[in-house]
N, C-alpha and C. Protein backbone atom coordinates (compact mmCIF):
# COMPACT_ATOMS: atom_id res chain seq x y z
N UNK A 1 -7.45 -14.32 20.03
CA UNK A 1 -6.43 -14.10 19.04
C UNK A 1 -5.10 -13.93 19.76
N UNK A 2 -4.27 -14.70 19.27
CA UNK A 2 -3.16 -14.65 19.90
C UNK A 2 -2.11 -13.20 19.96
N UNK A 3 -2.15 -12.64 18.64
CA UNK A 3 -1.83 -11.99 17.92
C UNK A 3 -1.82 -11.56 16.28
N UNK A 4 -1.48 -10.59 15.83
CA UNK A 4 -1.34 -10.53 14.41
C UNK A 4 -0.19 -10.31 14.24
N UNK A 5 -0.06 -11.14 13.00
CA UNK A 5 1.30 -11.00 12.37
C UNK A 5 0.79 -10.71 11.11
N UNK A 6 1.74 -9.94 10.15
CA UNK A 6 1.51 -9.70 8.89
C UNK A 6 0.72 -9.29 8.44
N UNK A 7 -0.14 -8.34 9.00
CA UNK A 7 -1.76 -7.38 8.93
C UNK A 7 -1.21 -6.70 7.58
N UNK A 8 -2.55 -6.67 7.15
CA UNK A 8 -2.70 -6.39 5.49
C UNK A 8 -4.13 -5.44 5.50
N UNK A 9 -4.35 -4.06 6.13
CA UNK A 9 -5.45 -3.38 5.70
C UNK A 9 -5.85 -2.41 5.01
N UNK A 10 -7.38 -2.57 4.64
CA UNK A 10 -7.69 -1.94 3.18
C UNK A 10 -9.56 -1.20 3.77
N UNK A 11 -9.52 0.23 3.25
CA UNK A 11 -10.58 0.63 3.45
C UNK A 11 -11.55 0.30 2.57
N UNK A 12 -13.21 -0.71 3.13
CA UNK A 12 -13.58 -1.68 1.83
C UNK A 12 -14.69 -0.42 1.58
N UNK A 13 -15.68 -1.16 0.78
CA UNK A 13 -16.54 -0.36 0.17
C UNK A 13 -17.77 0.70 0.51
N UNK A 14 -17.45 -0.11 1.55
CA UNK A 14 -18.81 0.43 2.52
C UNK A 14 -18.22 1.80 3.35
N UNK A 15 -16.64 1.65 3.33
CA UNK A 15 -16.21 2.72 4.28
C UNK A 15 -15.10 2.04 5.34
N UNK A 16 -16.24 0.50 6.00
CA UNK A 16 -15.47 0.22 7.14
C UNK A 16 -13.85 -0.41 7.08
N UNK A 17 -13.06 -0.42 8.05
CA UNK A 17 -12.11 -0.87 7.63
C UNK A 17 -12.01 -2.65 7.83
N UNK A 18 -10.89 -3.11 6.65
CA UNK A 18 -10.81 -4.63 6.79
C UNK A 18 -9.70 -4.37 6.78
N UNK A 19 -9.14 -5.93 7.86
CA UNK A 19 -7.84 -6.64 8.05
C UNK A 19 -7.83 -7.91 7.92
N UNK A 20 -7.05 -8.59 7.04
CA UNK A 20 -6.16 -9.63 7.53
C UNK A 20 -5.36 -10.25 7.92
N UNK A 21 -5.30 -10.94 8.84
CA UNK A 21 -4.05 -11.43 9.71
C UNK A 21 -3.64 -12.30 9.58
N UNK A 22 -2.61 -13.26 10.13
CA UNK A 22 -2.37 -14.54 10.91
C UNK A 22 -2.27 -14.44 12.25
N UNK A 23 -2.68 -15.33 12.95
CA UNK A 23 -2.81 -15.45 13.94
C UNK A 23 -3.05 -17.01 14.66
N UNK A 24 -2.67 -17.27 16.20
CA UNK A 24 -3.00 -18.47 16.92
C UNK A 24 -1.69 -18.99 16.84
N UNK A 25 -0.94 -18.66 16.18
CA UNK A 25 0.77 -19.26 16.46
C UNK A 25 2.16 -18.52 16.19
N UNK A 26 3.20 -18.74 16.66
CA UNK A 26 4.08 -18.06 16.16
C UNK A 26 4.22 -17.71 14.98
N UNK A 27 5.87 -17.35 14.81
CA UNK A 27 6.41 -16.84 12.98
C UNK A 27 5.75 -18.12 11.94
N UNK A 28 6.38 -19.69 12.48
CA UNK A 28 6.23 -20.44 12.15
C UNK A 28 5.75 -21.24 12.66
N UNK A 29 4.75 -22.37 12.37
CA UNK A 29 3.97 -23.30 13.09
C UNK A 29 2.63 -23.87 12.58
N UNK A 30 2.49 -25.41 12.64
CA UNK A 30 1.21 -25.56 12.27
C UNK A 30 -0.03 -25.14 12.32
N UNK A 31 -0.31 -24.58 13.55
CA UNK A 31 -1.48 -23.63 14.16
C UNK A 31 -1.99 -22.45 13.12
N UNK A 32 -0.99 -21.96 12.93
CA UNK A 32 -1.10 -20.46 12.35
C UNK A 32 -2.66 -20.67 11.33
N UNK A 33 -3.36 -19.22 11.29
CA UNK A 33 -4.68 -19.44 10.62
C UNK A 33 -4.18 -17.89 9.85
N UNK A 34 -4.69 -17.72 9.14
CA UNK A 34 -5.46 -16.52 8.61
C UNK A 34 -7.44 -16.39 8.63
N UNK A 35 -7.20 -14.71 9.55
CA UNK A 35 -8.26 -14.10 10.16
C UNK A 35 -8.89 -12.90 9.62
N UNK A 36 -10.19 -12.59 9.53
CA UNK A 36 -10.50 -11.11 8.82
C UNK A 36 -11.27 -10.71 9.90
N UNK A 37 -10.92 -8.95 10.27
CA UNK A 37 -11.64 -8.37 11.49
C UNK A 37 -12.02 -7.34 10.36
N UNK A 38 -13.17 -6.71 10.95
CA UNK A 38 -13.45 -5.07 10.56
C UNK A 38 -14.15 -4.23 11.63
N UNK A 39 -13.72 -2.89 10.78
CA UNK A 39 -13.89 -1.94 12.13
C UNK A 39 -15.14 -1.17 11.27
N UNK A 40 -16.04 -0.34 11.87
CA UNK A 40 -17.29 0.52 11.38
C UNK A 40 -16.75 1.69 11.86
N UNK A 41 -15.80 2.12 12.54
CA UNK A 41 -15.82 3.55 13.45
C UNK A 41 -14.04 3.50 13.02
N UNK A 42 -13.50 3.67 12.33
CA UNK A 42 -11.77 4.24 11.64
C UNK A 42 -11.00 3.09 12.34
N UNK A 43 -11.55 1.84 13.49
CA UNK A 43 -10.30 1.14 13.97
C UNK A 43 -10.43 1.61 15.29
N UNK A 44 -11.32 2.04 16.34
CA UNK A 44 -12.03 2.35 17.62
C UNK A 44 -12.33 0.80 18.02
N UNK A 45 -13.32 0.04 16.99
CA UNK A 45 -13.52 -0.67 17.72
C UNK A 45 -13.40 -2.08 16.23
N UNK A 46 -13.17 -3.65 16.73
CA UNK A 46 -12.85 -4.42 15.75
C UNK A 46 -14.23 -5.50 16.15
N UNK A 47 -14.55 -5.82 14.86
CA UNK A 47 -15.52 -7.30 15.04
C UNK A 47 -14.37 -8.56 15.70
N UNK A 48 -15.42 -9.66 15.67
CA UNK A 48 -14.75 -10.79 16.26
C UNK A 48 -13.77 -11.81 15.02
N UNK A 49 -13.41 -12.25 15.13
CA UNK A 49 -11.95 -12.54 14.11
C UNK A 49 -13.14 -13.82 13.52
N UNK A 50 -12.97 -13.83 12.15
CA UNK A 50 -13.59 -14.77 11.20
C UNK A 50 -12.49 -15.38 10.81
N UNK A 51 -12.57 -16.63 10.88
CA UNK A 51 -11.00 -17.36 10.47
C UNK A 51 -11.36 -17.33 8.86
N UNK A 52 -10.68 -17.84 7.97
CA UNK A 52 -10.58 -17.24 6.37
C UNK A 52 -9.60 -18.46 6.04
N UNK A 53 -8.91 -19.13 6.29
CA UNK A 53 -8.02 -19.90 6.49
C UNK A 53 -7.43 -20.84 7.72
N UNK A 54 -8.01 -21.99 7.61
CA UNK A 54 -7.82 -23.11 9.48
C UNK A 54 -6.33 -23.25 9.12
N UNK A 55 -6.04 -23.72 10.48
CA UNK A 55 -4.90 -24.24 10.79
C UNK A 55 -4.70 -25.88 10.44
N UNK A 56 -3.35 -26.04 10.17
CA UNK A 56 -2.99 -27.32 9.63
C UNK A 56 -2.21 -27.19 8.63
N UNK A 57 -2.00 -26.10 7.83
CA UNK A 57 -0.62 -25.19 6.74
C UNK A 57 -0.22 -24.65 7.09
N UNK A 58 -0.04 -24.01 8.74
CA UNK A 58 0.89 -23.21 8.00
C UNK A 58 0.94 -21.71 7.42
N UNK A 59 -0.30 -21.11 7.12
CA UNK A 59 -0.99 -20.22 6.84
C UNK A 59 -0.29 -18.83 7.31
N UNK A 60 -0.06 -18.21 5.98
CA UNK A 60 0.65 -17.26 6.45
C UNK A 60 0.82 -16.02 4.93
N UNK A 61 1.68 -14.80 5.36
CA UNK A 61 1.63 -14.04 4.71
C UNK A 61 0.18 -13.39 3.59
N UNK A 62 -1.19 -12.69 4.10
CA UNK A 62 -2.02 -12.70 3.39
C UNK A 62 -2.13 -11.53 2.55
N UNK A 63 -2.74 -11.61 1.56
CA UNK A 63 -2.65 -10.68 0.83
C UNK A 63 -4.27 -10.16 0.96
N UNK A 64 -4.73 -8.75 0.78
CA UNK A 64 -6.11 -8.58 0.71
C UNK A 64 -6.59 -7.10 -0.17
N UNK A 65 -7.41 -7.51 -0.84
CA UNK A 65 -7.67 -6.08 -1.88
C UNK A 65 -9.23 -6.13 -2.17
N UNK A 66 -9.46 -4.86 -2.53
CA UNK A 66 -10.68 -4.36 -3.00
C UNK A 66 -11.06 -4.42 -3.96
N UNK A 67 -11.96 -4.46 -4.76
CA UNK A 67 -12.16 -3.70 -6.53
C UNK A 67 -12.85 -2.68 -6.39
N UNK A 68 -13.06 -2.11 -7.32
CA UNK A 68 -13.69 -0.82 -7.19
C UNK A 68 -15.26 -0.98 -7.50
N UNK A 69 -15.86 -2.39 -7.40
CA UNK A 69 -16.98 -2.84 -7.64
C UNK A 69 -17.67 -3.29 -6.05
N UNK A 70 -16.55 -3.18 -5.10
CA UNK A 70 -16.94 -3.82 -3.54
C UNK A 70 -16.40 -5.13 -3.71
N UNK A 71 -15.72 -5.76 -4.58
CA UNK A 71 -15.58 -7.52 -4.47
C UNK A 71 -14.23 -7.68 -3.46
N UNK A 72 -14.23 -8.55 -2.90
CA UNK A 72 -12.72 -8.69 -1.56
C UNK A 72 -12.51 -9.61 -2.13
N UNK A 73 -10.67 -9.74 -2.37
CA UNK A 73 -10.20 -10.86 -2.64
C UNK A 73 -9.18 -11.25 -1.42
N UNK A 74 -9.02 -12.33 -0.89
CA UNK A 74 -7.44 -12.96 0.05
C UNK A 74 -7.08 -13.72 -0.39
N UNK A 75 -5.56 -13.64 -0.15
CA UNK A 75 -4.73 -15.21 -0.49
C UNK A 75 -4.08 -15.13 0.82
N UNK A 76 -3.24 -16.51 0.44
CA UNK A 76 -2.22 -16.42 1.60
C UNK A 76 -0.92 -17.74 0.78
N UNK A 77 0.28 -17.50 1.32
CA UNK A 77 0.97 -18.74 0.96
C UNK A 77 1.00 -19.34 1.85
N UNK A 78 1.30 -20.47 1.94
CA UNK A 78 1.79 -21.70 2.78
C UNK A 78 2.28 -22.44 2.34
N UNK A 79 3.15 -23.29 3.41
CA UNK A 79 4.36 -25.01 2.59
C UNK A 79 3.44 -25.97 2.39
């Protein structure tokens, strides 16, 4: 992971924590993906990045939420 930009996290149902990112390219750039990590222990330690969104848009700004049923939703915009 190159980095995160624009991390969006939410404590999911189970407890553990979720993030989504962008990542693999700068501000702007074809590369850019959106990624979901989670942590079991408060953010000690992170799983391995699940891409959620490939590269080739652009991919950026994600949004990520819970329901109060356990369901995860993401978006993201792109050009």
């Amino acid at each position: 992971m190159m980095g995160g930009y624009w991390p969006v996290i939410q404590k999911m149902h189970n407890g553990n924590l979720g993030v989504v990112t962008r990542d693999d390219d700068f501000h702007i750039g074809e590369r850019g993906r959106l990624v979901f990590v989670h942590s079991p222990d408060g953010g000690e330690s992170w799983s391995h990045a699940a891409v959620i969104a490939g590269e080739g848009s652009d991919n950026r700004n994600p949004a990520f939420g819970v329901t109060c049923t356990g369901l995860y939703s993401s978006r993201s915009s792109c050009r």
